[in-house]
C-alpha atoms as a PDB file:
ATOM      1  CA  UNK A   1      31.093  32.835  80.710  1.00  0.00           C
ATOM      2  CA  UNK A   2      30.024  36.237  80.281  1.00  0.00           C
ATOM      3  CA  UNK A   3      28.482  37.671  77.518  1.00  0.00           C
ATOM      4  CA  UNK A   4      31.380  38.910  74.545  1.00  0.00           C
ATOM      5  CA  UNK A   5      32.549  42.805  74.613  1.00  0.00           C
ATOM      6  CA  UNK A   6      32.946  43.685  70.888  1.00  0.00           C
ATOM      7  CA  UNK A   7      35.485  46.206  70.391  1.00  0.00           C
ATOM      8  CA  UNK A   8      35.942  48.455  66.985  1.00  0.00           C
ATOM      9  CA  UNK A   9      39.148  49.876  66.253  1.00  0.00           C
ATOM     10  CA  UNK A  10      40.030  51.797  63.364  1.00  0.00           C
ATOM     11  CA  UNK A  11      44.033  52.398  61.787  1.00  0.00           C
ATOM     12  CA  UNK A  12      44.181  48.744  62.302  1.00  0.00           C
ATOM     13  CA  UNK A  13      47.499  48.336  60.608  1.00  0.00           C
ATOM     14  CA  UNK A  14      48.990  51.291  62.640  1.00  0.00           C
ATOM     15  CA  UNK A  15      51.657  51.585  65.275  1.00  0.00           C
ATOM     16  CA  UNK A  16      49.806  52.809  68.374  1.00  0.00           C
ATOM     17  CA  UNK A  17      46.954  49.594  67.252  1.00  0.00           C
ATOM     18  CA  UNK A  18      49.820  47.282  66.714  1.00  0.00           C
ATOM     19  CA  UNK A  19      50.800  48.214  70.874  1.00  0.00           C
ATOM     20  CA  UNK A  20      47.276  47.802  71.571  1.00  0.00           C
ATOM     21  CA  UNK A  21      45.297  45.275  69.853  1.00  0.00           C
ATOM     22  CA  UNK A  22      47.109  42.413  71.645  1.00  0.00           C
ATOM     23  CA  UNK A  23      46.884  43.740  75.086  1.00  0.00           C
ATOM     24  CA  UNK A  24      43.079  44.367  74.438  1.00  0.00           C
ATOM     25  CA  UNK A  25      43.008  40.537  73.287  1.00  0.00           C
ATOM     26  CA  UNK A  26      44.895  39.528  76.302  1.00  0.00           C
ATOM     27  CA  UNK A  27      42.437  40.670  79.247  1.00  0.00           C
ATOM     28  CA  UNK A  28      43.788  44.215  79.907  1.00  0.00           C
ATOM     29  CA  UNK A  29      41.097  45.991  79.452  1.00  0.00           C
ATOM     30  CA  UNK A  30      38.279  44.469  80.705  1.00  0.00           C
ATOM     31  CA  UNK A  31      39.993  41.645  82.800  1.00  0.00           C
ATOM     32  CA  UNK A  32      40.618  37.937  83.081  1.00  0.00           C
ATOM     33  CA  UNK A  33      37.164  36.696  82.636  1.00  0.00           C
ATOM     34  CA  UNK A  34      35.951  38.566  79.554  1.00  0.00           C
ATOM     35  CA  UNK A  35      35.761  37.186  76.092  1.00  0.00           C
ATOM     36  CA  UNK A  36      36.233  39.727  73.341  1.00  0.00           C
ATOM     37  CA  UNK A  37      35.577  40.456  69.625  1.00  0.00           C
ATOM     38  CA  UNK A  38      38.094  42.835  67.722  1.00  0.00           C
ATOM     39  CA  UNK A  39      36.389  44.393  64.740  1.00  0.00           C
ATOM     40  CA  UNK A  40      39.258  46.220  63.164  1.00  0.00           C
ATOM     41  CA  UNK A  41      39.141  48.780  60.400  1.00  0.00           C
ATOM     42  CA  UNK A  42      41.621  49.625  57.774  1.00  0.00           C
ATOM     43  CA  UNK A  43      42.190  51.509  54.440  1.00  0.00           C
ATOM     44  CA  UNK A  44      41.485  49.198  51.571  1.00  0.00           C
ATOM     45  CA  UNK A  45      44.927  49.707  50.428  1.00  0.00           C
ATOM     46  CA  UNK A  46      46.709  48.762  53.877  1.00  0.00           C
ATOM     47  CA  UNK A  47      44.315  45.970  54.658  1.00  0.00           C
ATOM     48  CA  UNK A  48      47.400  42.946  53.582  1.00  0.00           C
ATOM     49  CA  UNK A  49      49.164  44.532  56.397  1.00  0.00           C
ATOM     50  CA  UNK A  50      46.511  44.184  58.692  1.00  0.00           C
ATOM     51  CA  UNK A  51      45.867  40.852  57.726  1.00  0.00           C
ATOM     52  CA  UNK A  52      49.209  40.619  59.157  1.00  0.00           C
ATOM     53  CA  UNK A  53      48.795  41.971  62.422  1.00  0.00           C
ATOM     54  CA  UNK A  54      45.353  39.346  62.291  1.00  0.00           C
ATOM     55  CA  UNK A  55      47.821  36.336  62.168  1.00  0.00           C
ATOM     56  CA  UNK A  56      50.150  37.517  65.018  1.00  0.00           C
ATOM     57  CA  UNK A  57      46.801  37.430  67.298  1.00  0.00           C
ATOM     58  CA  UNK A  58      45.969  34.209  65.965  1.00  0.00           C
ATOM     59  CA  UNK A  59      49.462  32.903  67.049  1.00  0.00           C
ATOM     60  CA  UNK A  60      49.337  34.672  70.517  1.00  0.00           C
ATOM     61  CA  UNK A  61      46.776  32.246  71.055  1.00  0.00           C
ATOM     62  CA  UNK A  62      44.506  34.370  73.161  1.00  0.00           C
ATOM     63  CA  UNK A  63      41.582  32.543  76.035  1.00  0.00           C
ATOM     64  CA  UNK A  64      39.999  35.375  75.779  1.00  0.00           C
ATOM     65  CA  UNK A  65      40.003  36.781  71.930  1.00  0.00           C
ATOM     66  CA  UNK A  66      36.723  34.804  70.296  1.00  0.00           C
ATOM     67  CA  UNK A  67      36.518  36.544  66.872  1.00  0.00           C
ATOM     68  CA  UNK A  68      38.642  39.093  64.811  1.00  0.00           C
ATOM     69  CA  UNK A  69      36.437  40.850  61.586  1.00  0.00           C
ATOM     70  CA  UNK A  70      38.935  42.998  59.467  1.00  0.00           C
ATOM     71  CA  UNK A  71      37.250  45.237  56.926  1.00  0.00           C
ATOM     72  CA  UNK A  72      37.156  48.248  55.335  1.00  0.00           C
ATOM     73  CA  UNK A  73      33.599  49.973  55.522  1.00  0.00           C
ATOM     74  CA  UNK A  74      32.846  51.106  58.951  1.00  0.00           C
ATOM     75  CA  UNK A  75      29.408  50.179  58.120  1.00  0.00           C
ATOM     76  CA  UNK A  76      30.313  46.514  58.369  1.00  0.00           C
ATOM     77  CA  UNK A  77      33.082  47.398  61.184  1.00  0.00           C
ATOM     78  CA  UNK A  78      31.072  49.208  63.650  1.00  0.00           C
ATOM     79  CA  UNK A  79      28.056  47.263  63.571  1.00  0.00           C
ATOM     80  CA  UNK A  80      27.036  45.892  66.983  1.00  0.00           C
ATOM     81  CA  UNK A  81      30.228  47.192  68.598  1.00  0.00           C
ATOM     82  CA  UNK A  82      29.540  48.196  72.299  1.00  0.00           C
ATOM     83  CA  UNK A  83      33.036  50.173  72.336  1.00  0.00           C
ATOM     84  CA  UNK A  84      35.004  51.707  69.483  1.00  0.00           C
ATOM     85  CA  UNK A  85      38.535  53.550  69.577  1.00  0.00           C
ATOM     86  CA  UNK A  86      39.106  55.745  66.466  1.00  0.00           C
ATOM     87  CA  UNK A  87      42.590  55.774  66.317  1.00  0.00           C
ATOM     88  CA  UNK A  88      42.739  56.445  62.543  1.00  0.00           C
ATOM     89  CA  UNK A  89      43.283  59.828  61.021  1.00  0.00           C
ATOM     90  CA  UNK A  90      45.554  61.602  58.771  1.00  0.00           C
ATOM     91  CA  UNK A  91      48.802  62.454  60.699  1.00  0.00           C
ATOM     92  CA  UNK A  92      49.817  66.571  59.919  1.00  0.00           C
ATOM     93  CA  UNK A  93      51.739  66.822  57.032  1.00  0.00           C
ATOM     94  CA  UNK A  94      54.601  68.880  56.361  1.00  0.00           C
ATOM     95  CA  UNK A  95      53.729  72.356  55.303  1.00  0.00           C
ATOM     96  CA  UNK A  96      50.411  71.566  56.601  1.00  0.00           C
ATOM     97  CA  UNK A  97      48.447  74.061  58.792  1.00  0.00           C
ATOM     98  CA  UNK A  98      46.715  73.307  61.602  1.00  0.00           C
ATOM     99  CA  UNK A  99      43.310  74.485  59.802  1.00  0.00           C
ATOM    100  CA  UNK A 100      43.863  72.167  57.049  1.00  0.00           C
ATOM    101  CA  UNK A 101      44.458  69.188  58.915  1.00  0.00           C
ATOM    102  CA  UNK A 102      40.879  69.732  61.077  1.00  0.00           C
ATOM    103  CA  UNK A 103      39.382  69.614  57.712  1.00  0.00           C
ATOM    104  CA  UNK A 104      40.995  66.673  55.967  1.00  0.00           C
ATOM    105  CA  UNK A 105      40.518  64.518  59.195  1.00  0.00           C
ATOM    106  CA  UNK A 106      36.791  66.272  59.737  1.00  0.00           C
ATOM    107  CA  UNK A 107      36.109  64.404  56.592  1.00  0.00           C
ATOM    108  CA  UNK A 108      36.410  61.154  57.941  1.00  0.00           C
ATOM    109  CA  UNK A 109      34.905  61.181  61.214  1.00  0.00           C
ATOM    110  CA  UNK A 110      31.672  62.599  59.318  1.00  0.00           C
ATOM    111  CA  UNK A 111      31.605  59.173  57.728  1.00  0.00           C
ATOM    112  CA  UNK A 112      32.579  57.427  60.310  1.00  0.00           C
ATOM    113  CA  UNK A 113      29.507  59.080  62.658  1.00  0.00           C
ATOM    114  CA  UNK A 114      27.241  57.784  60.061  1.00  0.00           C
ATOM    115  CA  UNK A 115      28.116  53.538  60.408  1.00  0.00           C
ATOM    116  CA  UNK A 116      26.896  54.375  64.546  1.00  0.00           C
ATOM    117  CA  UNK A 117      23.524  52.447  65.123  1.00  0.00           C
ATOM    118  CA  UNK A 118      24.152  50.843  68.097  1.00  0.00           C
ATOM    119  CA  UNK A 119      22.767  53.068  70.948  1.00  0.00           C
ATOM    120  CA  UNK A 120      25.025  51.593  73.635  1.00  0.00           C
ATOM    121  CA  UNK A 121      28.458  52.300  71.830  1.00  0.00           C
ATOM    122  CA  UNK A 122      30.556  54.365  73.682  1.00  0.00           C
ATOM    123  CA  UNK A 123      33.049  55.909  71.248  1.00  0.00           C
ATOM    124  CA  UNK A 124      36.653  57.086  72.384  1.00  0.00           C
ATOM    125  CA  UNK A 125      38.407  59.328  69.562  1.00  0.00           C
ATOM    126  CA  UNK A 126      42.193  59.057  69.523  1.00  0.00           C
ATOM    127  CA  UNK A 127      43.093  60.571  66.656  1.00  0.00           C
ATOM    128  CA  UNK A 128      44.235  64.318  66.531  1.00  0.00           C
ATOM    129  CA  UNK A 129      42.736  66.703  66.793  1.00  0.00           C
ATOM    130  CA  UNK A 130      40.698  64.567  69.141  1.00  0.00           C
ATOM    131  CA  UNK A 131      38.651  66.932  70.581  1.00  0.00           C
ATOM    132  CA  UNK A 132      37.257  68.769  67.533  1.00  0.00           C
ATOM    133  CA  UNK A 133      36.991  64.890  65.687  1.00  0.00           C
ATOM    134  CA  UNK A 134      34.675  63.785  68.358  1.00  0.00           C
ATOM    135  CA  UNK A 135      32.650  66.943  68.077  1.00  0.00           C
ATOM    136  CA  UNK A 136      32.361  67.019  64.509  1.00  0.00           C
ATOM    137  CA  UNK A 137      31.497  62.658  65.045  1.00  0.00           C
ATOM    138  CA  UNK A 138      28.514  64.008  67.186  1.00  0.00           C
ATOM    139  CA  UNK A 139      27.220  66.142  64.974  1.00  0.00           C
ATOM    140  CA  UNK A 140      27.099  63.695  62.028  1.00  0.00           C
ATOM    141  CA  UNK A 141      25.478  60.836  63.918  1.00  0.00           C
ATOM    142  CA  UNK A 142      22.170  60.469  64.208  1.00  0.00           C
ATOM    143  CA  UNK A 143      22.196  57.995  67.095  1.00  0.00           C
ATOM    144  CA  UNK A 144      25.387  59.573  69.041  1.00  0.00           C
ATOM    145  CA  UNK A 145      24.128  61.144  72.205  1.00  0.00           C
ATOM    146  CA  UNK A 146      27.305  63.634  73.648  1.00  0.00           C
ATOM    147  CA  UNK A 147      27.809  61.084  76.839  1.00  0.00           C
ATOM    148  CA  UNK A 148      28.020  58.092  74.210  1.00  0.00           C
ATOM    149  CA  UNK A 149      31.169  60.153  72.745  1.00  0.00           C
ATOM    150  CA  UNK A 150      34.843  61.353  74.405  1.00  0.00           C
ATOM    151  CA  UNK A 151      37.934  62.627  72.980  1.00  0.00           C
ATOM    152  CA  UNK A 152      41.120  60.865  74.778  1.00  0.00           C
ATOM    153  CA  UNK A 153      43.149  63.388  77.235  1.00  0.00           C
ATOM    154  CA  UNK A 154      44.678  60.322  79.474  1.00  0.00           C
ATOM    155  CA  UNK A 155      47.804  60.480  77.938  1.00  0.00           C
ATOM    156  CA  UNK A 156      48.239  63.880  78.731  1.00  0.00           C
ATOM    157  CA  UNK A 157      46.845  62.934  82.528  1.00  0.00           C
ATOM    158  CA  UNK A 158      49.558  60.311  82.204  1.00  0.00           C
ATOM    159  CA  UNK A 159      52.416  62.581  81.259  1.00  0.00           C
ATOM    160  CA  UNK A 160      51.397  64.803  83.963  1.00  0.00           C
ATOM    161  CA  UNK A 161      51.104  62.186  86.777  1.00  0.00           C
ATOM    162  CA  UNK A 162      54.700  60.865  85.601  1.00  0.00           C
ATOM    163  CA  UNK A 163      56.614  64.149  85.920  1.00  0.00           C
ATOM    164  CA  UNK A 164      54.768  64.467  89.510  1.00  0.00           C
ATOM    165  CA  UNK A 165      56.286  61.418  90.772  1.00  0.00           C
ATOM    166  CA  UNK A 166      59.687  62.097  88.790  1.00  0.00           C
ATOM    167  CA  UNK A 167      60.021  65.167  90.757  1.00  0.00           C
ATOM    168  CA  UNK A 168      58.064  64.439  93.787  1.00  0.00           C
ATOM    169  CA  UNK A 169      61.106  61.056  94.316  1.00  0.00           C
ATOM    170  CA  UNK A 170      57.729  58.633  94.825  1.00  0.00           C
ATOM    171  CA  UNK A 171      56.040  55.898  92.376  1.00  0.00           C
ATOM    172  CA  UNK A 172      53.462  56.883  90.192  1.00  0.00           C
ATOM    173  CA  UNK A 173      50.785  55.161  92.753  1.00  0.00           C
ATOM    174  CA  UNK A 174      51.103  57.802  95.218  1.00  0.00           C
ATOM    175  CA  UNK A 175      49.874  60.873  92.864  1.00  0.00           C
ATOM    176  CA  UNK A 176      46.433  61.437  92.604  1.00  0.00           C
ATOM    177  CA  UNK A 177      43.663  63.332  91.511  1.00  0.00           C
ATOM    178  CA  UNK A 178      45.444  64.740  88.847  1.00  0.00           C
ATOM    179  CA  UNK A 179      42.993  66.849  85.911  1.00  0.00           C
ATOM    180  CA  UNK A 180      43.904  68.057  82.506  1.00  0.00           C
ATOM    181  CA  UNK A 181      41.685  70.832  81.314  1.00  0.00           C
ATOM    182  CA  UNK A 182      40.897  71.871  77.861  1.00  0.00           C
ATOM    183  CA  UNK A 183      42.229  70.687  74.635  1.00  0.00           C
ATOM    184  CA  UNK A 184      45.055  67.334  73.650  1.00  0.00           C
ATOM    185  CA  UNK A 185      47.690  70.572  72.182  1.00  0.00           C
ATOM    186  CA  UNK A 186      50.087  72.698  73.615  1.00  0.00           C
ATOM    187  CA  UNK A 187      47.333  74.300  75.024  1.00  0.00           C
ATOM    188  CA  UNK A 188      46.235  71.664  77.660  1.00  0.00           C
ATOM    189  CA  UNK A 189      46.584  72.933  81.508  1.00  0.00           C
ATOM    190  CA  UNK A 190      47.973  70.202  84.366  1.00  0.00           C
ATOM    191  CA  UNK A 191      45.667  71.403  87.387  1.00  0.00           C
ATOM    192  CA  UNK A 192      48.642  70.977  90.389  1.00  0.00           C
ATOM    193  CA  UNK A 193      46.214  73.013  92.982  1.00  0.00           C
ATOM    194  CA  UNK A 194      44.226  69.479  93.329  1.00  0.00           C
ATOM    195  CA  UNK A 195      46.463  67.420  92.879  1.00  0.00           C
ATOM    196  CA  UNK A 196      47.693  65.343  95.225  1.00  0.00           C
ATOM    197  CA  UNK A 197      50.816  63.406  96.237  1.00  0.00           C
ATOM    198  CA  UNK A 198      50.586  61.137  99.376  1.00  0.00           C
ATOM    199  CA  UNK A 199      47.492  62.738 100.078  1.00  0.00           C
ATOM    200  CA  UNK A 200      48.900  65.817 100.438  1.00  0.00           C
ATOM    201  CA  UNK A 201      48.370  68.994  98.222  1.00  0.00           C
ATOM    202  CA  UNK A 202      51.226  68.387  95.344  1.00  0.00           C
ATOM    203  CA  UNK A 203      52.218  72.037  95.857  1.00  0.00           C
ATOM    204  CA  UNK A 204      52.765  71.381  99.431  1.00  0.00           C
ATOM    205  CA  UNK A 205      55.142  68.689  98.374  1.00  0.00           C
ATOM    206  CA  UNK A 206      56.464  70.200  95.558  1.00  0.00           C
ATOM    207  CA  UNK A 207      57.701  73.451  96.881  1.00  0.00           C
ATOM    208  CA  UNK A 208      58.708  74.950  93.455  1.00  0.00           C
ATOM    209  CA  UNK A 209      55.710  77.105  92.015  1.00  0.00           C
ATOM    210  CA  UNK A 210      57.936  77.916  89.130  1.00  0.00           C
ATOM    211  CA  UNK A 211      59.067  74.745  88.128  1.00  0.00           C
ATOM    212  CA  UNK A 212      54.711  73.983  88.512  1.00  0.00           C
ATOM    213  CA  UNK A 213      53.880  76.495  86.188  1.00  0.00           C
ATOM    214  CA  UNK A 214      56.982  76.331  83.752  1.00  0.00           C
ATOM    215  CA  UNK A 215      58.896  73.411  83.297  1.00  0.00           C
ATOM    216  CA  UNK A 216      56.036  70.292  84.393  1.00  0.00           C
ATOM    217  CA  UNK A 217      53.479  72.160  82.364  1.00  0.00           C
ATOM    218  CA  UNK A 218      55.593  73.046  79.089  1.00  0.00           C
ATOM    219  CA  UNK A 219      57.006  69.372  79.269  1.00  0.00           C
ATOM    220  CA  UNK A 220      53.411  67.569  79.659  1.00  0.00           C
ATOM    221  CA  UNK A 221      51.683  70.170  76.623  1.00  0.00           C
ATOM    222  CA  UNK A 222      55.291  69.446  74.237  1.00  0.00           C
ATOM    223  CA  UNK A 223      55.852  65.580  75.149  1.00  0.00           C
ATOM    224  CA  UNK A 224      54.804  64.120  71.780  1.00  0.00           C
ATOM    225  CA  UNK A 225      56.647  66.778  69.750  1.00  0.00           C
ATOM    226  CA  UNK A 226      59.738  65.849  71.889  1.00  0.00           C
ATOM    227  CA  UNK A 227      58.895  62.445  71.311  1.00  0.00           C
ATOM    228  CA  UNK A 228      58.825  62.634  67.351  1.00  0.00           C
ATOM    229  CA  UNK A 229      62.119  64.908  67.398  1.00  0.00           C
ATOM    230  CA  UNK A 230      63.766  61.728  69.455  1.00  0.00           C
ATOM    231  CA  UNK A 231      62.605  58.454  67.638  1.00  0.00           C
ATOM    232  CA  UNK A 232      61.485  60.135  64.342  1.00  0.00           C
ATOM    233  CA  UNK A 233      57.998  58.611  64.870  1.00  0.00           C
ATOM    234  CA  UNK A 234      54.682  60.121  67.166  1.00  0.00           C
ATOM    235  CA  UNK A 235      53.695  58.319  70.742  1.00  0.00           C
ATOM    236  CA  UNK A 236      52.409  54.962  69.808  1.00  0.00           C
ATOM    237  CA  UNK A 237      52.927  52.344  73.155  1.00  0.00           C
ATOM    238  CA  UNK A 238      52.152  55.564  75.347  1.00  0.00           C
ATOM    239  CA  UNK A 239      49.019  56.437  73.113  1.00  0.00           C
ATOM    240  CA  UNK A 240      47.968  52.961  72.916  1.00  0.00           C
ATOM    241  CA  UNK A 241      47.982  52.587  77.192  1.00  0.00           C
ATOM    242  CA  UNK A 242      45.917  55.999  77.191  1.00  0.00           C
ATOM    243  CA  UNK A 243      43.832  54.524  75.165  1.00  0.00           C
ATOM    244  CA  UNK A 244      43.303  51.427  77.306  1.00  0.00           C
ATOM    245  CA  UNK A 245      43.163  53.479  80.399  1.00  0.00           C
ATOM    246  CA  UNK A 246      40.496  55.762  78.841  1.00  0.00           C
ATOM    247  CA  UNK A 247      38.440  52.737  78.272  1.00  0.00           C
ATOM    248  CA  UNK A 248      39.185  51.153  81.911  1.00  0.00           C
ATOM    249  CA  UNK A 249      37.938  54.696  82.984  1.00  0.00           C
ATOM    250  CA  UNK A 250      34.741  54.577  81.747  1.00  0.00           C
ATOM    251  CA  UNK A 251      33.957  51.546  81.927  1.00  0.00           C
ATOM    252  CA  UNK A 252      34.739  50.166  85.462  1.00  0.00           C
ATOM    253  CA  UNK A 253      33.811  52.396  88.501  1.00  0.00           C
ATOM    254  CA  UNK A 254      36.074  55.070  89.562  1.00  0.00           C
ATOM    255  CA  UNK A 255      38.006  54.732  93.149  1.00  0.00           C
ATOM    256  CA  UNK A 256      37.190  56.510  95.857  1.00  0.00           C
ATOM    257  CA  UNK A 257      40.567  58.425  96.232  1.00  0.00           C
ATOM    258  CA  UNK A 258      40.965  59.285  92.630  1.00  0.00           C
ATOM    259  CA  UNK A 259      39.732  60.991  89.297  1.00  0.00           C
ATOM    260  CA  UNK A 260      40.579  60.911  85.656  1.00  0.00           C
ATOM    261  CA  UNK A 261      40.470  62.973  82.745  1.00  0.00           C
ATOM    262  CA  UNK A 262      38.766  62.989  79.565  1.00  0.00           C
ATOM    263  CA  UNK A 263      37.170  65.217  76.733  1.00  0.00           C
ATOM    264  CA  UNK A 264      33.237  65.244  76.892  1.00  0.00           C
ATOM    265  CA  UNK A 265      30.728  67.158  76.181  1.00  0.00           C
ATOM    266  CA  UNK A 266      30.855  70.632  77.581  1.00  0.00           C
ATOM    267  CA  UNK A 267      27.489  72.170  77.732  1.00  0.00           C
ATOM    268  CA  UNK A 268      26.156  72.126  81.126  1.00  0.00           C
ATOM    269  CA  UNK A 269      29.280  71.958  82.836  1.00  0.00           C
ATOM    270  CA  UNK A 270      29.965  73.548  85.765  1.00  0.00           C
ATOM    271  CA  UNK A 271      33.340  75.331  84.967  1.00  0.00           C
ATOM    272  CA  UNK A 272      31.799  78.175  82.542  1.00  0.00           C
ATOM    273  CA  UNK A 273      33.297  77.368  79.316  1.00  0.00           C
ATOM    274  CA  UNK A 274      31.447  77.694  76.403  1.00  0.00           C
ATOM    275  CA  UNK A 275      28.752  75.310  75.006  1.00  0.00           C
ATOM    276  CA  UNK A 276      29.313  72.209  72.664  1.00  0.00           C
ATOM    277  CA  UNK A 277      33.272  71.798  72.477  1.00  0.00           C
ATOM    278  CA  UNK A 278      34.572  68.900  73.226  1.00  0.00           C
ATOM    279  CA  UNK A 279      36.653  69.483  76.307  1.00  0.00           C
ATOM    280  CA  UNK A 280      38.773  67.582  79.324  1.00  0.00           C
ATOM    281  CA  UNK A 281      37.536  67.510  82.812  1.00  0.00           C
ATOM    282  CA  UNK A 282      38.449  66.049  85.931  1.00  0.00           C
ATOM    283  CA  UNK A 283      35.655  62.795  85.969  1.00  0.00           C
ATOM    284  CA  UNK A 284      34.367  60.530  88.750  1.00  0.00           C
ATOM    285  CA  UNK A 285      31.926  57.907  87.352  1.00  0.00           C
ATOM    286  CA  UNK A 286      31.137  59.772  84.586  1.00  0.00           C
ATOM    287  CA  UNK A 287      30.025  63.062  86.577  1.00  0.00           C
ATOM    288  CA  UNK A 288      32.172  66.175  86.162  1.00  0.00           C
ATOM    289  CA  UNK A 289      34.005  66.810  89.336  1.00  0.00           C
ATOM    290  CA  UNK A 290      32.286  70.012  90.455  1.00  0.00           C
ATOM    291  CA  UNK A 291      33.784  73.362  92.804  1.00  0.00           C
ATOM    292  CA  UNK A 292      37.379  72.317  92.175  1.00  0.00           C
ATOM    293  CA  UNK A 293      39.192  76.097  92.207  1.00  0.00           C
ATOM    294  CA  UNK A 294      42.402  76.804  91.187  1.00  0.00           C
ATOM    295  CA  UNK A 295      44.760  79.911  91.225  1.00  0.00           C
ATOM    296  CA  UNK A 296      45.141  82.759  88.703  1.00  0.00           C
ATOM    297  CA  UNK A 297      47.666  81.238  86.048  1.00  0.00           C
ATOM    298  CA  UNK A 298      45.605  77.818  85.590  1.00  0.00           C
ATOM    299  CA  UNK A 299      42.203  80.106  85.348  1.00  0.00           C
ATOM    300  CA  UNK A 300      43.737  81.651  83.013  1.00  0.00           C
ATOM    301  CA  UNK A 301      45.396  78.980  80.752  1.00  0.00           C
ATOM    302  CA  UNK A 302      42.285  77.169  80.718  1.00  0.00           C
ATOM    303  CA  UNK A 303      40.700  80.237  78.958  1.00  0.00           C
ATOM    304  CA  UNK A 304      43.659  80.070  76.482  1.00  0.00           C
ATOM    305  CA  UNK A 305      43.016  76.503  75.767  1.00  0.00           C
ATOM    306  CA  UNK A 306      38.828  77.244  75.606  1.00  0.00           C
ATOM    307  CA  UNK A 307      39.528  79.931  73.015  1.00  0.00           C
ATOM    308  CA  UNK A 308      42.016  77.456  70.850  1.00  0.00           C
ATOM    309  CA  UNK A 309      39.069  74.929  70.853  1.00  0.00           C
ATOM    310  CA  UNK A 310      36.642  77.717  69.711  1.00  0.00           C
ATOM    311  CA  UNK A 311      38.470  78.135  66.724  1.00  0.00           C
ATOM    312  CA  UNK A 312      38.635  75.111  65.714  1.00  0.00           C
ATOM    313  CA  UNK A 313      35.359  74.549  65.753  1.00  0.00           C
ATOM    314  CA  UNK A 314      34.860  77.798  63.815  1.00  0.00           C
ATOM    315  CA  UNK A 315      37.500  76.490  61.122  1.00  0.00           C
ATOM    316  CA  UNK A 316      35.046  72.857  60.432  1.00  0.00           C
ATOM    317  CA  UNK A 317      31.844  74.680  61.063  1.00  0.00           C
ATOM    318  CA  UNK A 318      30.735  73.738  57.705  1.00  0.00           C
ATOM    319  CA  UNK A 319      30.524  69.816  59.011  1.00  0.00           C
ATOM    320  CA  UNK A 320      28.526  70.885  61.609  1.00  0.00           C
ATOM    321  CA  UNK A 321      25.456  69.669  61.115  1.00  0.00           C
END
């Protein structure tokens, strides 16, 4: 048997946990042979419904699932997790602005940072605005190092590789290689210059420059408002298997004929955009893909989408520690 993967994940009683807590109890994460520990955390005053969700995973009956903890105080939640997923975060209200909402939700990943003491975690942050939450997360831990800490972009890889293969006539197997730079918003740029499709260059396959640069990209950055304007409710099952891909990702090495996307660190990277933002890249175990190049509309997009992340950090600067 091998040793037990303990797994945090916070919004317990949520809809994008309730489409993945069971599949991470049933092996489809980390595979057939690995025993698991959920350690879920909830608001106080939703934990009844979580207790809820705890009973459905005791009837699934699970091999794999050894222990549940439920709780409240990510003190108790977090400790000795090797992996957490920080779904949890206040959704943007109505009348809201963007500013405000980096602020309320700021104020919980701060306290979140703090419960961190194991210095093996690696932390995925799920909940919007993922990118600036996992920056202000680093700079509130004092045992986070930036590589132990990513913001999730796979659903936005997802999206991307879907419309690909929609338009491309071929299952979502044959596109590969597929990046998302910059931030999880309408800002987010699909790289199609690397991409590939068969093994051939997508834009060799997918004669249509146009439909490249307008429709693919404007559908992949505007999914999940289309998504709440159809079913009244934002991406839960599709969030939820990001979220497990993210973790697959980094955890398990990366094929040869492929890469993946996700928000880390930027400072060092080899794409010129600014220091300490949390930012997506094209990955291959871990190491940025390096000397990718791309033509004059996605250089410039990805500026756009550095310059949105920039001022988000500028509007929570005062929880940067």
């Amino acid at each position: 048997m091998k040793d037990l993967i303990r797994v945090a994940v916070t919004g317990g009683a949520g809809q994008i946990c309730y489409n993945l807590l069971f599949r991470i109890a049933s092996g489809e994460m980390f595979g057939s042979g690995q025993p698991i520990a959920l350690h879920i955390l909830e608001l106080p005053q939703s934990l009844k419904a979580l207790e809820g969700v705890v009973l459905e995973l005791d009837d699934c009956a699970y091999p794999l699932l050894q222990e549940v903890r439920i709780g409240s105080d990510p003190n108790e939640i977090f400790d000795g997790v090797d992996y957490a997923i920080l779904v949890g975060a206040k959704p943007r209200g109505k009348g809201m602005e963007r500013a405000d909402l980096l602020q309320e939700n700021a104020k919980i990943f701060v306290e979140q940072a703090k419960a961190f003491t194991n210095p093996n975690v690696r932390v995925l942050v799920v909940g919007n605005p993922c990118n600036t939450n996992a920056l202000v997360l680093l700079h509130n831990s004092e045992h986070l190092k930036p590589d132990q800490v990513r913001s999730m972009m796979r659903l936005d890889q997802n999206r991307a590789i879907s419309q690909l293969s929609t338009k491309a006539k071929v299952s979502v197997g044959e596109v590969k290689n597929v990046a998302v730079y910059g931030n999880h918003s309408p800002t987010m740029v699909v790289d199609y210059c690397n991409a590939k499709i068969f093994g051939k260059s997508a834009m060799d396959v997918i004669k249509d420059r146009n439909w490249l640069q307008g429709e693919m990209m404007t559908t992949v950055q505007k999914r999940g408002g289309q998504i709440i304007e159809a079913r009244g409710f934002s991406s839960a099952a599709s969030a939820a298997n990001a979220a497990l891909d993210a973790i697959c990702d980094w955890h398990f090495p990366t094929p040869n004929d492929n890469w993946y996307s996700a928000g880390v660190y930027s400072t060092g990277n080899p794409y010129n955009i600014a220091d300490d933002l949390y930012f997506s890249f094209p990955l291959k175990d871990d190491v940025i893909v390096p000397n990718l190049e791309f033509d004059e509309f996605i250089a410039e997009k990805i500026k756009h989408t550095e310059k949105e992340l920039l001022a988000e950090r500028d509007a929570v600067k005062k929880f940067l520690s």
